[in-house]
N, C-alpha and C. Protein backbone atom coordinates (compact mmCIF):
# COMPACT_ATOMS: atom_id res chain seq x y z
N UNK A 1 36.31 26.74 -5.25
CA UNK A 1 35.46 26.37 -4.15
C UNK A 1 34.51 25.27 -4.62
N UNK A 2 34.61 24.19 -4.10
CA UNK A 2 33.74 23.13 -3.79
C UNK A 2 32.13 23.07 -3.42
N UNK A 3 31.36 22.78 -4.15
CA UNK A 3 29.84 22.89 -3.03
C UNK A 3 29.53 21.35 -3.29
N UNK A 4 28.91 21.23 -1.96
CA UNK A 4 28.72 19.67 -1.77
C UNK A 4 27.04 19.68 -1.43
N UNK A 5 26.63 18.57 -2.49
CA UNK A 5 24.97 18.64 -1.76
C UNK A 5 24.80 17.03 -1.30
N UNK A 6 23.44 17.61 -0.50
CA UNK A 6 23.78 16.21 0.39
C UNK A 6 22.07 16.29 -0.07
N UNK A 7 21.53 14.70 -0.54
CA UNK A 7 20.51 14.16 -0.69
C UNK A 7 19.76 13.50 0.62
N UNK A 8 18.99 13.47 1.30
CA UNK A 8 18.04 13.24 2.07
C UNK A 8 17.30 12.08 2.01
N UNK A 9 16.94 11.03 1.89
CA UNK A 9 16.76 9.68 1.34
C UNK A 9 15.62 8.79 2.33
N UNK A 10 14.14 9.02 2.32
CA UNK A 10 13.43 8.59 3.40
C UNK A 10 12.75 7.66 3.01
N UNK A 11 12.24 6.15 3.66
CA UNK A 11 11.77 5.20 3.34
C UNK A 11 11.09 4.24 4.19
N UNK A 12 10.59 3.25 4.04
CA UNK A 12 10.36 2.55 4.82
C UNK A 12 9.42 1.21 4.57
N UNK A 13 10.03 0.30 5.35
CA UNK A 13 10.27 -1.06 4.37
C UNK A 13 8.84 -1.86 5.64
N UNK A 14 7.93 -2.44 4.78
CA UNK A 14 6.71 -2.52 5.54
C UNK A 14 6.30 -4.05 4.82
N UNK A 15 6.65 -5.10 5.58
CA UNK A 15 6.08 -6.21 5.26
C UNK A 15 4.73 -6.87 4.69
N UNK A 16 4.38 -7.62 3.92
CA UNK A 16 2.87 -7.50 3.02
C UNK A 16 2.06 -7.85 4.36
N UNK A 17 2.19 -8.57 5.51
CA UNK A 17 1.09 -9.14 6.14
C UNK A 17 1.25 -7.96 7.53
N UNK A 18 1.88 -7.07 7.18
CA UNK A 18 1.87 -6.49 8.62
C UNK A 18 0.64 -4.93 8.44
N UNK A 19 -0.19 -4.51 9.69
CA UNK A 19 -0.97 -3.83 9.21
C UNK A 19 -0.65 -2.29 10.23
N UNK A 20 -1.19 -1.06 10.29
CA UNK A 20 -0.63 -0.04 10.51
C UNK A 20 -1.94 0.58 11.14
N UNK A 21 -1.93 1.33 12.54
CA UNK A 21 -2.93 1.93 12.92
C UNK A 21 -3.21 3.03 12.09
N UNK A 22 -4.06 3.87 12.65
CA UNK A 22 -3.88 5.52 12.06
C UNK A 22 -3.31 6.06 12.91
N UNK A 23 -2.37 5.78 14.09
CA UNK A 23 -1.76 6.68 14.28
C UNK A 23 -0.31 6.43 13.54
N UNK A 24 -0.27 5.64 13.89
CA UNK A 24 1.14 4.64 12.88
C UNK A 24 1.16 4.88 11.17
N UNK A 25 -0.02 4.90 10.80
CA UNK A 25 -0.10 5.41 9.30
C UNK A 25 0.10 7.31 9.17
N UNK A 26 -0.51 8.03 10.49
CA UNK A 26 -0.37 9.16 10.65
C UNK A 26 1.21 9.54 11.04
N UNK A 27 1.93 9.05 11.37
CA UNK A 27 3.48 9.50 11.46
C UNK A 27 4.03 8.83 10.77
N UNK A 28 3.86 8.25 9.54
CA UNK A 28 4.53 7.19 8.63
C UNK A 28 4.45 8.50 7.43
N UNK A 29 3.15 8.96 7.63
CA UNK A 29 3.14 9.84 6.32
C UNK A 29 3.25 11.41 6.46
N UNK A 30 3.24 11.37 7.75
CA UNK A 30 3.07 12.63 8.70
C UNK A 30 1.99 13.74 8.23
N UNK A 31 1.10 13.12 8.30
CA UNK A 31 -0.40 13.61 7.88
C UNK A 31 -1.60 13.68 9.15
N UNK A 32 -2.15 14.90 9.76
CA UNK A 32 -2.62 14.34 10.80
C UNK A 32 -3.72 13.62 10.64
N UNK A 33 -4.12 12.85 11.69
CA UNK A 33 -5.04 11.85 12.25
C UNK A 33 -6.42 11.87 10.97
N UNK A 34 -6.67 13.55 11.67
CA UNK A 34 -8.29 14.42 11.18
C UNK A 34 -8.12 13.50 9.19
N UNK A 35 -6.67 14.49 9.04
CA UNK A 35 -6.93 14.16 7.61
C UNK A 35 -6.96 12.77 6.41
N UNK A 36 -5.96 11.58 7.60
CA UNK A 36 -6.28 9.98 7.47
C UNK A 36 -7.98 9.89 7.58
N UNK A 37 -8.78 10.37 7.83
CA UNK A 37 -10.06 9.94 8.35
C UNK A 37 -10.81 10.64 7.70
N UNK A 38 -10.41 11.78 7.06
CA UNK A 38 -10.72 12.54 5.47
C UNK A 38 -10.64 11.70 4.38
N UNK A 39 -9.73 10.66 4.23
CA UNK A 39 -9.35 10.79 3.37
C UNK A 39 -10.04 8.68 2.84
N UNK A 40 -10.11 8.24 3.93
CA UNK A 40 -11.00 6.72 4.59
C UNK A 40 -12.33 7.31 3.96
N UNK A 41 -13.23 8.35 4.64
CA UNK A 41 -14.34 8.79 4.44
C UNK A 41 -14.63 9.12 2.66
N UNK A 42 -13.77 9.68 2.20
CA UNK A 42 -13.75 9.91 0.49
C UNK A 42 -13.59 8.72 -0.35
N UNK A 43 -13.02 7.74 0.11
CA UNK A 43 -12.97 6.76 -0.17
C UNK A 43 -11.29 6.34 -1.03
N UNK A 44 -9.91 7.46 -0.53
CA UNK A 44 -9.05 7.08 -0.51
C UNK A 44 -8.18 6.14 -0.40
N UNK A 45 -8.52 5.79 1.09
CA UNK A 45 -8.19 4.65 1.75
C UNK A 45 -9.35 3.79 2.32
N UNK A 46 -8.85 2.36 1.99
CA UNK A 46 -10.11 1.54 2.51
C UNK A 46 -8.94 0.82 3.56
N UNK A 47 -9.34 0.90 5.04
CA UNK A 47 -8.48 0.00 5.91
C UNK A 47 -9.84 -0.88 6.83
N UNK A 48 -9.00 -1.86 7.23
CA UNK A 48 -9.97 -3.14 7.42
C UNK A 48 -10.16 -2.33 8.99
N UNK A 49 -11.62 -2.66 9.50
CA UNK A 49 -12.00 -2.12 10.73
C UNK A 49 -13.22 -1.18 10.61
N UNK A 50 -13.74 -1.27 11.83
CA UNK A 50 -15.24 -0.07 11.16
C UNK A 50 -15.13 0.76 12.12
N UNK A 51 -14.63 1.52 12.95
CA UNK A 51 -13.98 2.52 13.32
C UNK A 51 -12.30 2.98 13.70
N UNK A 52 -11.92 4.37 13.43
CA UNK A 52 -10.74 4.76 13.47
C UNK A 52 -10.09 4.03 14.55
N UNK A 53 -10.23 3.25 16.17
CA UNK A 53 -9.79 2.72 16.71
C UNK A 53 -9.31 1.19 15.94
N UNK A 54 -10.13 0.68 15.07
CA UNK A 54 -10.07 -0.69 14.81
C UNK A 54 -9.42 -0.38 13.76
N UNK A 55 -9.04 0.32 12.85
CA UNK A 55 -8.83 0.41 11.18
C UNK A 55 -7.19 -0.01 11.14
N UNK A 56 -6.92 -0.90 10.25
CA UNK A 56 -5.28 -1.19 9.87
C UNK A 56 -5.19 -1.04 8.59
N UNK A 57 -4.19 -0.30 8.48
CA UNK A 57 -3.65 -0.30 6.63
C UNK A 57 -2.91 -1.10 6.42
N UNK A 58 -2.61 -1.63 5.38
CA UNK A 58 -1.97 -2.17 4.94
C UNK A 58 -0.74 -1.73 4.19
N UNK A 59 0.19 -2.33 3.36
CA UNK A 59 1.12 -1.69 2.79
C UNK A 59 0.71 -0.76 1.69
N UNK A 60 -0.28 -1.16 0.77
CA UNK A 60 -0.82 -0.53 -0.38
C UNK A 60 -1.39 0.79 -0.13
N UNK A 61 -2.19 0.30 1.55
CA UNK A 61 -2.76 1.89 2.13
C UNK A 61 -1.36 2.76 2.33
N UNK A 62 -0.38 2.39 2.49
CA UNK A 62 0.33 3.27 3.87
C UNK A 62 1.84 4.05 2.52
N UNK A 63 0.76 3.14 0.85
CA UNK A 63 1.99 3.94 -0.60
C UNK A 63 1.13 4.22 -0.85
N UNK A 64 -0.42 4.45 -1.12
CA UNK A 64 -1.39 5.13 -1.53
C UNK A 64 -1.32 6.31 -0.29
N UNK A 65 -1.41 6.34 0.67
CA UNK A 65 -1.32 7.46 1.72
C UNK A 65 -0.09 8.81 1.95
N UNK A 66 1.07 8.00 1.09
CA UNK A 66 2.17 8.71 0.96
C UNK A 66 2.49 10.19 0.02
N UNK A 67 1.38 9.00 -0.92
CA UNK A 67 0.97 9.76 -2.27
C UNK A 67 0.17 10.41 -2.28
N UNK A 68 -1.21 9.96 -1.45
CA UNK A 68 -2.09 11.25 -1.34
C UNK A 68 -1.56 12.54 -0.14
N UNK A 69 -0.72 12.52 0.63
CA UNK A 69 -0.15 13.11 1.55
C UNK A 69 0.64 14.16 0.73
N UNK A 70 1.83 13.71 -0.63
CA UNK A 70 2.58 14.27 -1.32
C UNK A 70 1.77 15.38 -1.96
N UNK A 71 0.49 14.92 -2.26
CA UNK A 71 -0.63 15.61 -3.31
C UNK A 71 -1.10 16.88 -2.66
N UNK A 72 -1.44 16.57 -1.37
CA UNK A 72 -1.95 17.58 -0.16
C UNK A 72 -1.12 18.44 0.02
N UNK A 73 0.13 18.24 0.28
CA UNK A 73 0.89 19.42 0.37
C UNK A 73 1.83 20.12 -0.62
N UNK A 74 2.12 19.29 -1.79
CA UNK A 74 3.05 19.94 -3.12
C UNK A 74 1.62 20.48 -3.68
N UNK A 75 0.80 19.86 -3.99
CA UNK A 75 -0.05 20.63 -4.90
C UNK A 75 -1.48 20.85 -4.38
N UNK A 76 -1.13 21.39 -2.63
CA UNK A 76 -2.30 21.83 -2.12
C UNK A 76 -3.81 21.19 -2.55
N UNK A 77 -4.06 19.97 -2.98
CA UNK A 77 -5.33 19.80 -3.50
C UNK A 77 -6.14 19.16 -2.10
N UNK A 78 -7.25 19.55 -2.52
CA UNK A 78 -8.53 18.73 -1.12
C UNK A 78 -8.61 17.69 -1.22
N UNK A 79 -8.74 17.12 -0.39
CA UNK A 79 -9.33 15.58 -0.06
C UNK A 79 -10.24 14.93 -1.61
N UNK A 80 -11.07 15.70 -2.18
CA UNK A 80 -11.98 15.38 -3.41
C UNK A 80 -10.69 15.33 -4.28
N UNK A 81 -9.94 16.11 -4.29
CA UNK A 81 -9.14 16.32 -5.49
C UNK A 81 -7.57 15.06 -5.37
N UNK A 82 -7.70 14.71 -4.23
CA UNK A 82 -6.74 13.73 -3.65
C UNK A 82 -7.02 12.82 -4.08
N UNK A 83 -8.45 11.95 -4.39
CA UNK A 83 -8.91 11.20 -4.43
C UNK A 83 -9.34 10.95 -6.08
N UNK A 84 -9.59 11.93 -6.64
CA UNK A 84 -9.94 12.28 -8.41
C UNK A 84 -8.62 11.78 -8.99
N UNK A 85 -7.05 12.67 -7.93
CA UNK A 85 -6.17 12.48 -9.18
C UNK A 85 -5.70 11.05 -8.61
N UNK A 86 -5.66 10.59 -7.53
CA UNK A 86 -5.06 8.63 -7.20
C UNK A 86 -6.23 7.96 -7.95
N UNK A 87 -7.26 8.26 -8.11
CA UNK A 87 -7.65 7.44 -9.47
C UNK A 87 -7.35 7.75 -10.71
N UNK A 88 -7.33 9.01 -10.99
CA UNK A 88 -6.35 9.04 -12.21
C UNK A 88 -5.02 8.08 -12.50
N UNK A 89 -4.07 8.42 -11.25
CA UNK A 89 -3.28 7.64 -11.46
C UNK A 89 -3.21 6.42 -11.41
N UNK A 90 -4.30 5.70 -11.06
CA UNK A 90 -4.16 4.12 -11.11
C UNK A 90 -4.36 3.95 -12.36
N UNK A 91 -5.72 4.56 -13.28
CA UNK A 91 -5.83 4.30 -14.17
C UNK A 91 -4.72 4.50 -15.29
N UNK A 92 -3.91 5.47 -15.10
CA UNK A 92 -2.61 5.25 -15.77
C UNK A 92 -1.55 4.34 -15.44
N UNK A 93 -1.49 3.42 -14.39
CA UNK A 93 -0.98 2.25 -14.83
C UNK A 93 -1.15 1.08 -14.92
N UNK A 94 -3.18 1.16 -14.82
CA UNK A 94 -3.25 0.02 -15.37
C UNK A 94 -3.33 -0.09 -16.85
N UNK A 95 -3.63 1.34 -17.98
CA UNK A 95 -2.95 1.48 -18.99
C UNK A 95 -1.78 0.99 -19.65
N UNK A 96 -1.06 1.39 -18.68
CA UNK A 96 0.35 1.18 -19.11
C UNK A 96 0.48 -0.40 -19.04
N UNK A 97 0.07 -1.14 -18.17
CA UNK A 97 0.67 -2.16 -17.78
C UNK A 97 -0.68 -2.99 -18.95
N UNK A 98 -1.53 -2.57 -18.97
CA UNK A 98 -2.19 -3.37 -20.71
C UNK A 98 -1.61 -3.18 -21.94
N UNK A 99 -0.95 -2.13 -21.83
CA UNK A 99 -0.26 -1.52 -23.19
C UNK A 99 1.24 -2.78 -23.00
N UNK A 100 1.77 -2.76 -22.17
CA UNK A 100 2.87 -3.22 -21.62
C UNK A 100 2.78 -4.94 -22.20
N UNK A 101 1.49 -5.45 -21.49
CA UNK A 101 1.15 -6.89 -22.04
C UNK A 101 0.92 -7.11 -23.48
N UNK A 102 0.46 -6.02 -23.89
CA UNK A 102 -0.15 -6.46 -25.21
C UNK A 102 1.02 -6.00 -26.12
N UNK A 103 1.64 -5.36 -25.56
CA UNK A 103 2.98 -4.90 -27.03
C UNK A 103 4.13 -6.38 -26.73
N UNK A 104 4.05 -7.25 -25.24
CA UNK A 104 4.37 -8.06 -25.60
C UNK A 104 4.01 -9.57 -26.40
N UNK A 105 2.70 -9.51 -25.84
CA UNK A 105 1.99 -10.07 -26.72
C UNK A 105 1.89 -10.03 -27.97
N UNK A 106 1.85 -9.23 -28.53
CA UNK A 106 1.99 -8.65 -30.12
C UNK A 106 3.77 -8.64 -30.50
N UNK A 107 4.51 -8.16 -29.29
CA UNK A 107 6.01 -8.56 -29.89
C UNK A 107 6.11 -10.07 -30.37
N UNK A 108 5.61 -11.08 -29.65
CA UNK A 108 5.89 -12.98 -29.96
C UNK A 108 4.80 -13.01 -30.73
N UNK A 109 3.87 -12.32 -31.02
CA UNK A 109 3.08 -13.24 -32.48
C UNK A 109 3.72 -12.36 -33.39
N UNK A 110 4.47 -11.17 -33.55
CA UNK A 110 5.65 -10.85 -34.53
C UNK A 110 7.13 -12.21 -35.21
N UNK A 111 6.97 -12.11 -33.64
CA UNK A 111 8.37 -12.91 -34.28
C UNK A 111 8.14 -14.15 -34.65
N UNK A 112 6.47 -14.36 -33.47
CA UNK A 112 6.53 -16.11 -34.24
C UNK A 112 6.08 -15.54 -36.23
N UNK A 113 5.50 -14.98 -36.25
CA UNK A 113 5.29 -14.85 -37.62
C UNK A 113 6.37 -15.07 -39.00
N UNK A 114 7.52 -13.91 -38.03
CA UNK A 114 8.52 -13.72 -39.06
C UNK A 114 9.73 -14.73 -38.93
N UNK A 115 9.63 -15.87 -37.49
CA UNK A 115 10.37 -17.12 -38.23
C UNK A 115 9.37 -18.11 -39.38
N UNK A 116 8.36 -18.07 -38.98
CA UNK A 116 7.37 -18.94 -39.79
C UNK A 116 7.70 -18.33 -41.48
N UNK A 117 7.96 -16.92 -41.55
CA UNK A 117 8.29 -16.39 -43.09
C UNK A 117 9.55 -16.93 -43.10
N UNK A 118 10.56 -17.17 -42.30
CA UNK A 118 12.11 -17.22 -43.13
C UNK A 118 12.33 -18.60 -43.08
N UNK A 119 11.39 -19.79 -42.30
CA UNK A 119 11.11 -20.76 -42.64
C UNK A 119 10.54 -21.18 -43.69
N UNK A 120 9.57 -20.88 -44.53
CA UNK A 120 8.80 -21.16 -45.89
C UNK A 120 9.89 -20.73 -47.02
């Protein structure tokens, strides 16, 4: 007997200049309204506009929103705690991505070094 699994595959492809209401950000991430406006107020999301009628996200809001949405419901955390660990995680890749520059950086003053040795 055969078992067949079938993968589920959800996405969505959001142009850099195009911007997203909250209700449009609210069924994108399927998070309600209340908790987009939780989460603006904590300082999660910053969308351009000075009330929930005027506010547009952007793409960065609407993969930061996905993620704090993922956070809310796999690992039940509050709005404070939504917001503690997406700065955590930025700060881990802007880590990474200094670590990233500088090991290349440090890879080419390696090698310029070690042709400069098999040159002499």
């Amino acid at each position: 007997m055969t078992r067949t699994q079938i993968m589920w595959i959800e996405g969505s492809i959001v142009e850099d200049d195009i911007y997203m209401s909250i209700l449009e950000i609210s069924k994108a991430t399927r998070a309600p309204a209340e908790l987009i406006m939780s989460w603006v107020s904590e300082g999660v999301l910053s969308p351009a506009g000075s009330s929930p009628e005027e506010w547009r996200f952007s793409k960065d809001s609407l993969r930061r929103a996905k993620t704090a949405a993922h956070l809310t419901h796999d690992l039940e955390l509050n709005t404070p705690g939504v917001a503690l660990a997406l700065d955590l995680l930025d700060e881990i890749a802007r880590l990474r991505n200094q670590l990233l520059r500088e090991n290349i950086t440090l890879g080419s003053e390696r090698l310029s070094s070690d042709l400069l040795c098999n040159l002499g």
